[in-house]
N, C-alpha and C. Protein backbone atom coordinates (compact mmCIF):
# COMPACT_ATOMS: atom_id res chain seq x y z
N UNK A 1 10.36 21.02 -6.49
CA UNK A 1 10.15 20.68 -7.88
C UNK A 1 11.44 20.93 -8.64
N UNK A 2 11.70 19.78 -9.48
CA UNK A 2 13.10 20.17 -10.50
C UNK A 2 13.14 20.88 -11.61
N UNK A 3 13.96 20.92 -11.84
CA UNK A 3 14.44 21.68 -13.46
C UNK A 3 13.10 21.29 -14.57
N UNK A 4 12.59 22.29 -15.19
CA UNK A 4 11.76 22.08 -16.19
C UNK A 4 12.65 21.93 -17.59
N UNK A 5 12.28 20.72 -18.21
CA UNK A 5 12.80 20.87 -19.58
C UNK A 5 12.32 20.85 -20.51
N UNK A 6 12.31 22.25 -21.24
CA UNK A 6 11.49 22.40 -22.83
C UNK A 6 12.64 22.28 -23.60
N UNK A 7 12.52 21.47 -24.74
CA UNK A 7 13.68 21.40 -25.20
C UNK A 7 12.99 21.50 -26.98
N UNK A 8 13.76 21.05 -27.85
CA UNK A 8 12.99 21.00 -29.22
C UNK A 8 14.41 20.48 -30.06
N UNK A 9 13.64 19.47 -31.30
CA UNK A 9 14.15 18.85 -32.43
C UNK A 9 15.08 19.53 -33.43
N UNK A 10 15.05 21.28 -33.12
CA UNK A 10 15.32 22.31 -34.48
C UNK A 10 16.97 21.76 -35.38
N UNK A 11 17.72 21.20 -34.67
CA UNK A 11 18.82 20.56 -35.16
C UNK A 11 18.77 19.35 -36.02
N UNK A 12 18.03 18.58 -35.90
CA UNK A 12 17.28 17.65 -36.61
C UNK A 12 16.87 18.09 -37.62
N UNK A 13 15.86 18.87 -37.30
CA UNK A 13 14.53 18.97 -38.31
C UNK A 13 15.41 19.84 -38.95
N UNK A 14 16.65 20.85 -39.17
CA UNK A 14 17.10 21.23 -40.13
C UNK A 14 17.69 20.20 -41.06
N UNK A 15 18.52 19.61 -40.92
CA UNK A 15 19.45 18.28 -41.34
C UNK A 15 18.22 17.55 -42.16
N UNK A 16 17.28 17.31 -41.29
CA UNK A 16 16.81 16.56 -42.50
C UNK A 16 15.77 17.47 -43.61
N UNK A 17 15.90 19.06 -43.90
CA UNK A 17 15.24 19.99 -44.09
C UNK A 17 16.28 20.23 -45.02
N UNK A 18 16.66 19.32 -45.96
CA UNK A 18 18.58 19.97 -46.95
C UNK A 18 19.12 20.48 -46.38
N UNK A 19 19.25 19.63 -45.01
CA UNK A 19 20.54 20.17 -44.23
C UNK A 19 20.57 21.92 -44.53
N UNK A 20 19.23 22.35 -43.82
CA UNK A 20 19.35 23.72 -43.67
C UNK A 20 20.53 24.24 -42.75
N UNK A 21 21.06 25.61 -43.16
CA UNK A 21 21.74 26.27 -42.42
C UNK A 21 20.81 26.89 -41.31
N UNK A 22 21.67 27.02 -40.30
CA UNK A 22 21.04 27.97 -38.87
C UNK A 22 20.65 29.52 -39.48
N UNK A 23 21.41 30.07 -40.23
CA UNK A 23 21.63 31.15 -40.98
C UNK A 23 20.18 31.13 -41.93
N UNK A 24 19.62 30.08 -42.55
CA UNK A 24 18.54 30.11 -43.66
C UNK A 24 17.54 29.80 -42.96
N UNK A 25 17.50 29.44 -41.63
CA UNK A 25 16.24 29.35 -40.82
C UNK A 25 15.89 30.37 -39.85
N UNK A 26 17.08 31.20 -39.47
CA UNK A 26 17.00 32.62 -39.11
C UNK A 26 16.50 33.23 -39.83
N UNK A 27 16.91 33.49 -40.94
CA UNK A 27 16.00 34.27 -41.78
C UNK A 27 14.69 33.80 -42.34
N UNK A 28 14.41 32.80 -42.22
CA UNK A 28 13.04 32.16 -42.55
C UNK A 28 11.83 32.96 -41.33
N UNK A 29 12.46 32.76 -40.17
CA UNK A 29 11.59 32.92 -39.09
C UNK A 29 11.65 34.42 -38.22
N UNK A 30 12.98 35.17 -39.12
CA UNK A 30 13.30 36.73 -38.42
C UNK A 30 13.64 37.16 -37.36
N UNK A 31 14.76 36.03 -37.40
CA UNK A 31 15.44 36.22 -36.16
C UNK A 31 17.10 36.26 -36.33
N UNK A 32 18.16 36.37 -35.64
CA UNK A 32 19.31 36.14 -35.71
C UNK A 32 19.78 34.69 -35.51
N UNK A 33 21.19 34.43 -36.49
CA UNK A 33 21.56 32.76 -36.41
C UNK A 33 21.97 33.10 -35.05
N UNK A 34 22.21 33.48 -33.80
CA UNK A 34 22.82 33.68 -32.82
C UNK A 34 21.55 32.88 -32.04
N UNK A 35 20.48 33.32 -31.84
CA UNK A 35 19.32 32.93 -31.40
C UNK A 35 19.09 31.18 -31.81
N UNK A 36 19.16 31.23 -32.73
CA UNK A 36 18.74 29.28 -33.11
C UNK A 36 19.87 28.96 -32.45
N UNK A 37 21.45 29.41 -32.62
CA UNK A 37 22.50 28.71 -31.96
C UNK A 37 21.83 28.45 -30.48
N UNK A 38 21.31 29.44 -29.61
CA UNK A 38 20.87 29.55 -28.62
C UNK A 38 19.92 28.37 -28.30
N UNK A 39 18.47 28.69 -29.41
CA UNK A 39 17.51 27.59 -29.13
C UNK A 39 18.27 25.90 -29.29
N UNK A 40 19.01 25.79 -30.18
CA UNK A 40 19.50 24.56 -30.63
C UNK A 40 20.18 24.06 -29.19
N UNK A 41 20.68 25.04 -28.09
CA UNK A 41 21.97 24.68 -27.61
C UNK A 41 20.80 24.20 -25.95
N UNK A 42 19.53 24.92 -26.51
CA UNK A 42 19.05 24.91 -24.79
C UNK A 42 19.06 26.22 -23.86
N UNK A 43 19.72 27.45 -24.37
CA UNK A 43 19.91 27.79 -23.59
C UNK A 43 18.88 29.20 -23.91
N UNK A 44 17.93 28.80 -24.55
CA UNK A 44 16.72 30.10 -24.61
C UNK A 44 15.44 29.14 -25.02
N UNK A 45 14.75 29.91 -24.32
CA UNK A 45 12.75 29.19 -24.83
C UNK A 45 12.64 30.82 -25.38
N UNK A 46 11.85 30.07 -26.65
CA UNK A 46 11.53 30.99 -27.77
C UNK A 46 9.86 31.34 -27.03
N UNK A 47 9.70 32.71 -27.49
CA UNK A 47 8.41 33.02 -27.50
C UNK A 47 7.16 32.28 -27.92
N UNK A 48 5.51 32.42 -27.56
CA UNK A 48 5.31 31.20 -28.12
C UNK A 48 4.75 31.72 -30.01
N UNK A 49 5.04 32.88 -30.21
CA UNK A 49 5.45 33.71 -31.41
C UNK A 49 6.30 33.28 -32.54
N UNK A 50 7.43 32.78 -31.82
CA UNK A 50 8.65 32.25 -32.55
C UNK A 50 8.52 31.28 -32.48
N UNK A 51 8.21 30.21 -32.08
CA UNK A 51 7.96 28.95 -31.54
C UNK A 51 7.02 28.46 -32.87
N UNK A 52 6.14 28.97 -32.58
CA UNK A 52 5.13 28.84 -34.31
C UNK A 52 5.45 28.96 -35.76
N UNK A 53 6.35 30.30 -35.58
CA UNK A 53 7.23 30.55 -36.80
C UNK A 53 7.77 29.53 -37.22
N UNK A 54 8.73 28.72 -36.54
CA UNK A 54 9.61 28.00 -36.50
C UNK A 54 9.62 26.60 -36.75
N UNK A 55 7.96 25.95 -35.91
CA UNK A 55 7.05 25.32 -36.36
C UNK A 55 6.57 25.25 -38.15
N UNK A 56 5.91 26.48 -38.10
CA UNK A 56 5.54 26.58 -39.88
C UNK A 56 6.64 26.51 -40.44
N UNK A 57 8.16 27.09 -40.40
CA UNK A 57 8.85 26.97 -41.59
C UNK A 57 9.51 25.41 -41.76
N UNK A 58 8.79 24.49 -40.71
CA UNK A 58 9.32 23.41 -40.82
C UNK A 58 8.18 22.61 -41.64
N UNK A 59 6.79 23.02 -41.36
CA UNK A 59 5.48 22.54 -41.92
C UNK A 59 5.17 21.57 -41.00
N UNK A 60 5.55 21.96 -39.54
CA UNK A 60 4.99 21.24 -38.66
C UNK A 60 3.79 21.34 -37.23
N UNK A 61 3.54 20.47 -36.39
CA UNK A 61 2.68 20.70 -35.36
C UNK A 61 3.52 21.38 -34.61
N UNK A 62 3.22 22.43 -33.68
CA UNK A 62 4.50 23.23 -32.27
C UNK A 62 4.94 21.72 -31.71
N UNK A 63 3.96 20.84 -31.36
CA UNK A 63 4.40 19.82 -30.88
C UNK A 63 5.53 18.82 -31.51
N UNK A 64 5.60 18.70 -32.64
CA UNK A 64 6.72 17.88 -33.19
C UNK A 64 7.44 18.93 -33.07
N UNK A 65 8.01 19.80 -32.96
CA UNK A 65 9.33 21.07 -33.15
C UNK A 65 9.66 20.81 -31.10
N UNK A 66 8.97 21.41 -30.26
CA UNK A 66 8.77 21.74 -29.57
C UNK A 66 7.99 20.94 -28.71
N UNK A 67 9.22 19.93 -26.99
CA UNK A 67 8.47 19.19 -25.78
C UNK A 67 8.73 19.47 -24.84
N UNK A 68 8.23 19.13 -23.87
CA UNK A 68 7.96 19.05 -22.58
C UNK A 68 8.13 18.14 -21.88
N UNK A 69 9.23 18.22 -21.17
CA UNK A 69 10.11 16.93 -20.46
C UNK A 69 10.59 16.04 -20.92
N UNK A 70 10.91 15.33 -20.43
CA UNK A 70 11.98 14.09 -21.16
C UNK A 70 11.01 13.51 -22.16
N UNK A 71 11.25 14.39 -23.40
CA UNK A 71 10.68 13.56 -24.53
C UNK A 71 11.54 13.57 -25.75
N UNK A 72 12.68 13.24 -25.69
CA UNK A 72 13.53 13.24 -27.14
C UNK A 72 13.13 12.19 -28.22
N UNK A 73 12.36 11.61 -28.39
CA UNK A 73 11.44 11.06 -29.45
C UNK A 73 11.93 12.15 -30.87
N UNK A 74 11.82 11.64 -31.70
CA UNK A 74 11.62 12.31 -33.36
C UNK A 74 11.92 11.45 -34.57
């Protein structure tokens, strides 16, 4: 079996969010901008804790923030 890819929109959905900063969505969701750099880049799956957070401060479904395999759709 190959590489699993969870990946998510959060780069997007800031930009079109007044071009939120990584910095104003860290603190939205209580985490460090180091961490979104992280989630943004791929190279961390968020808890499914943070994942929700992150979700709500966008006012969205986990599913529009947050997919499962080749789904870059948005």
């Amino acid at each position: 079996m190959g590489k699993t890819l969870v990946g998510n929109h959060i780069r997007k959905l800031r930009f079109n969010h007044d071009e939120m900063t990584q910095q104003q969505l860290a603190d939205k969701v209580g985490v460090t901008r180091q961490t979104i750099v992280a989630l943004e880049k791929g190279n961390y799956s968020p808890s499914l804790e943070l994942a929700f957070r992150i979700a709500h401060a966008f006012n969205l479904q986990l599913e529009e923030v947050f997919y499962y395999g080749d789904n870059t759709k948005l």
